[in-house]
C-alpha atoms as a PDB file:
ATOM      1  CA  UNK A   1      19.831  42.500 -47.593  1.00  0.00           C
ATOM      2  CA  UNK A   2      20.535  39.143 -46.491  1.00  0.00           C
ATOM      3  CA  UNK A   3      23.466  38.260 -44.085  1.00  0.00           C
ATOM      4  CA  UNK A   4      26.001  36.579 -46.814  1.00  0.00           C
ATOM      5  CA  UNK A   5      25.245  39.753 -49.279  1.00  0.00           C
ATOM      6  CA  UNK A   6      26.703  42.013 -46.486  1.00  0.00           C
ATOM      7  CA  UNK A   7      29.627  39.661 -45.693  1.00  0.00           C
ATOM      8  CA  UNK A   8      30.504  39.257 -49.809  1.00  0.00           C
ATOM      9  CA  UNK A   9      30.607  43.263 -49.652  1.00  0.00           C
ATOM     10  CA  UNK A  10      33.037  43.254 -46.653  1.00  0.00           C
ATOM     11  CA  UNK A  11      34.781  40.651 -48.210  1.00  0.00           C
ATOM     12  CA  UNK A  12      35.196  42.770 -51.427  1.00  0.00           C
ATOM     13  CA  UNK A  13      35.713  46.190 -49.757  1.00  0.00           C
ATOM     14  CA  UNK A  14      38.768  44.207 -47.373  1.00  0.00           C
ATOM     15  CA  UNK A  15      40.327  42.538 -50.280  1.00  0.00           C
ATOM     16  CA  UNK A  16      40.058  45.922 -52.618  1.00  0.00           C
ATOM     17  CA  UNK A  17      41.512  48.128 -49.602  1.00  0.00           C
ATOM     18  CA  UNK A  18      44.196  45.237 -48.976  1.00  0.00           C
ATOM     19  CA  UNK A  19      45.323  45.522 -52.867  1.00  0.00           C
ATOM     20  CA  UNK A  20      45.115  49.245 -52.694  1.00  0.00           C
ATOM     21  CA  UNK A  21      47.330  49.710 -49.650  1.00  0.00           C
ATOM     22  CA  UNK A  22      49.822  46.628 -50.087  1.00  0.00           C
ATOM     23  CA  UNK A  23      50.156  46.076 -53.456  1.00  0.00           C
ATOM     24  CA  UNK A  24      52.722  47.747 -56.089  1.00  0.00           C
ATOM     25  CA  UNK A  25      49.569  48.919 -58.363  1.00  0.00           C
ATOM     26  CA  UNK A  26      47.518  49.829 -55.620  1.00  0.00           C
ATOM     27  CA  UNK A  27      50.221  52.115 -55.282  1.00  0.00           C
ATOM     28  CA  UNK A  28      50.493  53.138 -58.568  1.00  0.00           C
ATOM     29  CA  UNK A  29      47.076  53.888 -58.620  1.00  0.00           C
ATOM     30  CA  UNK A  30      46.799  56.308 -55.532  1.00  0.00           C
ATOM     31  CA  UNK A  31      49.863  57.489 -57.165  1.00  0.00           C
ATOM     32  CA  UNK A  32      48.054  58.616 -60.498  1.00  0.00           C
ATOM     33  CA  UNK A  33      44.773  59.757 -59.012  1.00  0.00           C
ATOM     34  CA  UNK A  34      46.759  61.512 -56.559  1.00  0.00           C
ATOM     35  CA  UNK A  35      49.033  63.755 -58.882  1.00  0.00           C
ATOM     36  CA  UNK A  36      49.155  62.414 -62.324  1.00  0.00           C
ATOM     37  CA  UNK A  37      52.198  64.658 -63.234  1.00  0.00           C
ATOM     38  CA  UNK A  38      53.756  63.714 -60.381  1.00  0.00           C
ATOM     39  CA  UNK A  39      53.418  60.100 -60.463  1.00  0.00           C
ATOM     40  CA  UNK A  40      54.372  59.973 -64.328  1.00  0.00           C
ATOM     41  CA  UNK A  41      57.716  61.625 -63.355  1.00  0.00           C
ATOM     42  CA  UNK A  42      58.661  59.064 -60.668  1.00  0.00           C
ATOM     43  CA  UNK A  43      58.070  56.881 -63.317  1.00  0.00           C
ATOM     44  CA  UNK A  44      54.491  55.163 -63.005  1.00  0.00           C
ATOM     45  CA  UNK A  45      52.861  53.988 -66.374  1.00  0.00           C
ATOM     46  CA  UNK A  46      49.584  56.221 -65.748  1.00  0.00           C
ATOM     47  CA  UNK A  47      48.677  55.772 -68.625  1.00  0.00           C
ATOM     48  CA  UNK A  48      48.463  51.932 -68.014  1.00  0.00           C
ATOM     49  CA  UNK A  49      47.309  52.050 -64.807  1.00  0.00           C
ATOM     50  CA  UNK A  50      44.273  54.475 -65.834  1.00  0.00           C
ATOM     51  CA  UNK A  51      43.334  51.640 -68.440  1.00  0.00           C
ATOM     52  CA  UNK A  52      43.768  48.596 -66.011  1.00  0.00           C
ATOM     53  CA  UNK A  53      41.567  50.659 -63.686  1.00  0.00           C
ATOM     54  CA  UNK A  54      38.804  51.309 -66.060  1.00  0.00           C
ATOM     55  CA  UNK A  55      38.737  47.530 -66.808  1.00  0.00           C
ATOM     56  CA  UNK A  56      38.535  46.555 -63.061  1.00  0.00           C
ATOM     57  CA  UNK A  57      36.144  49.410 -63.039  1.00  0.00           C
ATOM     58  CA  UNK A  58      34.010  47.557 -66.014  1.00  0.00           C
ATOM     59  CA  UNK A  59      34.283  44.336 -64.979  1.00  0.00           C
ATOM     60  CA  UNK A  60      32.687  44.523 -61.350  1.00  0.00           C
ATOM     61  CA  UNK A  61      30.014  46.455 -62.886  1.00  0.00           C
ATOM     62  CA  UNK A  62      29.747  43.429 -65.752  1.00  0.00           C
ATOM     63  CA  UNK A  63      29.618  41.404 -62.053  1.00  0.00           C
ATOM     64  CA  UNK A  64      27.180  43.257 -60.623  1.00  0.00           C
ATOM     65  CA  UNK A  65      24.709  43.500 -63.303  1.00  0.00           C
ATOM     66  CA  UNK A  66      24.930  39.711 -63.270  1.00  0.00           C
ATOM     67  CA  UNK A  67      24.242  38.905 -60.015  1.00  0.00           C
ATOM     68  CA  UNK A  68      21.203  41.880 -59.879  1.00  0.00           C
ATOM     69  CA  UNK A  69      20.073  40.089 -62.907  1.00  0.00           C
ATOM     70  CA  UNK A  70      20.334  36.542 -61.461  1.00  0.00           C
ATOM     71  CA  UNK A  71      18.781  38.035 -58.196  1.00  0.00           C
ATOM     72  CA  UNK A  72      16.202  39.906 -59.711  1.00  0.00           C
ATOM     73  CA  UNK A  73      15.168  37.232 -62.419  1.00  0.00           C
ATOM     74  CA  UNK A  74      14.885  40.143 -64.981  1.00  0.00           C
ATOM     75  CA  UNK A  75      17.074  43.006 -66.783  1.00  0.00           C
ATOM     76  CA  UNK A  76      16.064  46.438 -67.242  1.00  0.00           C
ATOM     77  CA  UNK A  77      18.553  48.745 -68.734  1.00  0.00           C
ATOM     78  CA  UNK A  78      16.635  51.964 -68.543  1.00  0.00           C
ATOM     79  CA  UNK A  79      15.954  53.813 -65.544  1.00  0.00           C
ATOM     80  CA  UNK A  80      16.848  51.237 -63.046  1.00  0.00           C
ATOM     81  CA  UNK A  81      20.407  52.103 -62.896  1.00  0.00           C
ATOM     82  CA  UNK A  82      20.508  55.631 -62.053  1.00  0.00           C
ATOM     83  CA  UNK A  83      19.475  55.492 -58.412  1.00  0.00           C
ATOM     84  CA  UNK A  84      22.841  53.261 -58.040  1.00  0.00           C
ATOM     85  CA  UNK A  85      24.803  56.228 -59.499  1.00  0.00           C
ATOM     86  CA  UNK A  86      23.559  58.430 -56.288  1.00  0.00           C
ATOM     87  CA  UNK A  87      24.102  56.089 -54.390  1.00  0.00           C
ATOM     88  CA  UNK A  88      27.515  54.921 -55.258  1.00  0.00           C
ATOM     89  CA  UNK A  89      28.633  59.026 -55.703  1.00  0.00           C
ATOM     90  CA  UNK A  90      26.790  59.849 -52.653  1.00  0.00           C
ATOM     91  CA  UNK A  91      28.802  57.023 -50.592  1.00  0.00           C
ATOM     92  CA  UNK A  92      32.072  58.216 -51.598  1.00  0.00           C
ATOM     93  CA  UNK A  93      31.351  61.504 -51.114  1.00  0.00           C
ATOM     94  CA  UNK A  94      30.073  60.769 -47.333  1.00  0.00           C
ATOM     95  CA  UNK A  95      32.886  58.129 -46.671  1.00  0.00           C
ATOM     96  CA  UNK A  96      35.200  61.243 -47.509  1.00  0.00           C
ATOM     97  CA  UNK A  97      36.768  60.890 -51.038  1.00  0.00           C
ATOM     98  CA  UNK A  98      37.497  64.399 -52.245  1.00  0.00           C
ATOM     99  CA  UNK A  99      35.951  65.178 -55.287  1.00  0.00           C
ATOM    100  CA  UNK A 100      38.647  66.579 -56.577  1.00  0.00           C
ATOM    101  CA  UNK A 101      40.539  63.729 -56.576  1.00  0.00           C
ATOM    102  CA  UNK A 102      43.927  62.818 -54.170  1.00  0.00           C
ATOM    103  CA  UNK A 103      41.992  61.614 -51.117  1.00  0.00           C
ATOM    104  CA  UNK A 104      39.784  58.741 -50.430  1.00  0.00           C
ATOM    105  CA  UNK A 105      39.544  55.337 -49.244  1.00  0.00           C
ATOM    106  CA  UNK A 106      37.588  51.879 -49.919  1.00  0.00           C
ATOM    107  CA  UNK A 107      36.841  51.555 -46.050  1.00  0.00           C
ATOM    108  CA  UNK A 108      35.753  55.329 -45.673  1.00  0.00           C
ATOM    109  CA  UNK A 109      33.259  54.408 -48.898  1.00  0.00           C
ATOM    110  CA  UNK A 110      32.271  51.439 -47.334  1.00  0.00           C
ATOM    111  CA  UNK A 111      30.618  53.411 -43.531  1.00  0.00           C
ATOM    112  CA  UNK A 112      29.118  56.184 -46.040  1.00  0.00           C
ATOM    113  CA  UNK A 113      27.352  53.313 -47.792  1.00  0.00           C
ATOM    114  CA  UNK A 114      26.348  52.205 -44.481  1.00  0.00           C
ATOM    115  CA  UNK A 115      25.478  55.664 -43.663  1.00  0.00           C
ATOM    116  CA  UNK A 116      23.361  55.750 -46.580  1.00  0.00           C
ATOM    117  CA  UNK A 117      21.529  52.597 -45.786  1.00  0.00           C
ATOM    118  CA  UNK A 118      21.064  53.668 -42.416  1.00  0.00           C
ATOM    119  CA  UNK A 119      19.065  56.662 -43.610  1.00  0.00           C
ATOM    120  CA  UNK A 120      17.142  55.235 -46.008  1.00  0.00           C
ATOM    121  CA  UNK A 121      16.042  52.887 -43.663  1.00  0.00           C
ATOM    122  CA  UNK A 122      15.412  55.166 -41.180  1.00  0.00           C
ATOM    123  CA  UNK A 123      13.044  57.169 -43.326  1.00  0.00           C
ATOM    124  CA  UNK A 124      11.376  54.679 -44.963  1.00  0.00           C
ATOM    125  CA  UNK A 125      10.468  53.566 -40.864  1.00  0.00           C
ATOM    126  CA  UNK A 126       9.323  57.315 -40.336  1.00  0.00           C
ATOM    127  CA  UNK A 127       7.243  57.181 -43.312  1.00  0.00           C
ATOM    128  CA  UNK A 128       9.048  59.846 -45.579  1.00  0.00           C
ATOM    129  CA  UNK A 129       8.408  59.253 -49.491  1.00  0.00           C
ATOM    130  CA  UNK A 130      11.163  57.923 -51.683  1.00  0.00           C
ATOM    131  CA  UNK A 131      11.426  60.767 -53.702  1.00  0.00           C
ATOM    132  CA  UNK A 132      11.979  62.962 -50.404  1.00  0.00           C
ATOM    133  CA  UNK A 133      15.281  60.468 -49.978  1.00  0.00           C
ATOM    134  CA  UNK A 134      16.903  61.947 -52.540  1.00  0.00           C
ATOM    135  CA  UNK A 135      16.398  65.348 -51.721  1.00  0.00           C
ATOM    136  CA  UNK A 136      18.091  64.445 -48.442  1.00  0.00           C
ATOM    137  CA  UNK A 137      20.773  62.330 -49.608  1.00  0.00           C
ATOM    138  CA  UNK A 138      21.698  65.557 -51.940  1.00  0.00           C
ATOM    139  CA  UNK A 139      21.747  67.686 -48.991  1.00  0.00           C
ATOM    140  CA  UNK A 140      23.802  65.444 -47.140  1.00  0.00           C
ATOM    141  CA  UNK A 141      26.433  64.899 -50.094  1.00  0.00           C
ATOM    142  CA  UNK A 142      26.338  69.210 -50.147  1.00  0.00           C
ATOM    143  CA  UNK A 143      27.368  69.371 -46.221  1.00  0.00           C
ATOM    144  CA  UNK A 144      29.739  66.231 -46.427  1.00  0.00           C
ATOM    145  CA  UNK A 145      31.820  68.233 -49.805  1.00  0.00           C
ATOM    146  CA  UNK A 146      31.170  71.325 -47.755  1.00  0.00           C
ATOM    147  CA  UNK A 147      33.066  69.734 -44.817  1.00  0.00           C
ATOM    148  CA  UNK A 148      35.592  68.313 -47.011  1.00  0.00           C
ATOM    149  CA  UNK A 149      36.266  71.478 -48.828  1.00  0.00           C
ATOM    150  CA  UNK A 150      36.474  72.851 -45.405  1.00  0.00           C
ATOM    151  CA  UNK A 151      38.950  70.618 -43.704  1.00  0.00           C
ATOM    152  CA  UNK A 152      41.017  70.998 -46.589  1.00  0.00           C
ATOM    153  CA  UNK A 153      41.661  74.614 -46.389  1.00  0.00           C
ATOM    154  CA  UNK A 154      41.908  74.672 -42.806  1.00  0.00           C
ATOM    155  CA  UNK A 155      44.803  71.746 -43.354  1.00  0.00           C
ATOM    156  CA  UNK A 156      46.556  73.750 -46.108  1.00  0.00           C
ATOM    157  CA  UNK A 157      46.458  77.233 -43.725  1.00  0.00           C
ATOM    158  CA  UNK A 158      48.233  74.546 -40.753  1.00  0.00           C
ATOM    159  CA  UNK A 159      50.721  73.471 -43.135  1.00  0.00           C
ATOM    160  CA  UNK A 160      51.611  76.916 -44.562  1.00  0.00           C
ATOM    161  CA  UNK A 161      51.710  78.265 -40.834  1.00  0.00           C
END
């Protein structure tokens, strides 16, 4: 990665936590993913807010795919997108989101991306095939929703107590 990638991804992961945390439908949308029933009966439009989110959703991938395209002089729409999906799930999943939904921020996606780069990094220094990444990026995502599964219950016991 060159230097102005990484600051274009800060730049994007600031101004997407920024809108999440300060804006009225950033909080309308940790209100939905949150507790859908909930936030419906305080009266949020989920139902809009789900759609605005999956065009957001398509239209930075519609970016992406553009510059990787522009970057990479070439398109391939077979296999070479799969490896992202890991990666993106696997970043989440580190950074803390919850699986189940209700929990998660851009920031804490953001240091399990860099967590993930890190490794891969790291083993490619060691030596360790690519295939063996993913085998340890799995195992890593296990322990990190093992954790989180974890610190849930042991929150919900303190609560109850």
């Amino acid at each position: 990665w060159e230097w102005s990638e990484i600051l274009w991804v800060v730049a994007i992961a600031l101004a997407i936590h920024f809108v999440l945390r300060r804006s009225r439908f950033g909080i309308r949308v940790i209100a939905t993913g949150g507790n859908l029933l909930g936030a419906a009966e305080a009266g949020v439009p989920t139902r809009r807010v789900k759609v605005w989110c999956f065009v957001l959703c398509s239209f930075l991938s519609g970016i992406v795919g553009i510059v990787d395209a522009v970057k990479y002089g070439s398109m391939d729409p077979g296999n070479a997108g799969v490896n992202y999906i890991l990666y993106a799930v696997g970043a989440c999943v580190i950074g803390g989101t919850a699986l189940t939904g209700g929990r998660g921020t851009v920031i804490g996606a953001f240091i399990g991306a860099i967590l993930i780069g890190v490794l891969q990094a790291g083993l490619q220094v060691i030596g360790v095939s690519t295939n063996d990444f993913f085998v340890y990026i799995g195992v890593i995502m296990i322990l990190a929703m093992t954790l989180n599964g974890w610190l849930d219950r042991l929150a919900a016991r303190t609560r109850s107590s």
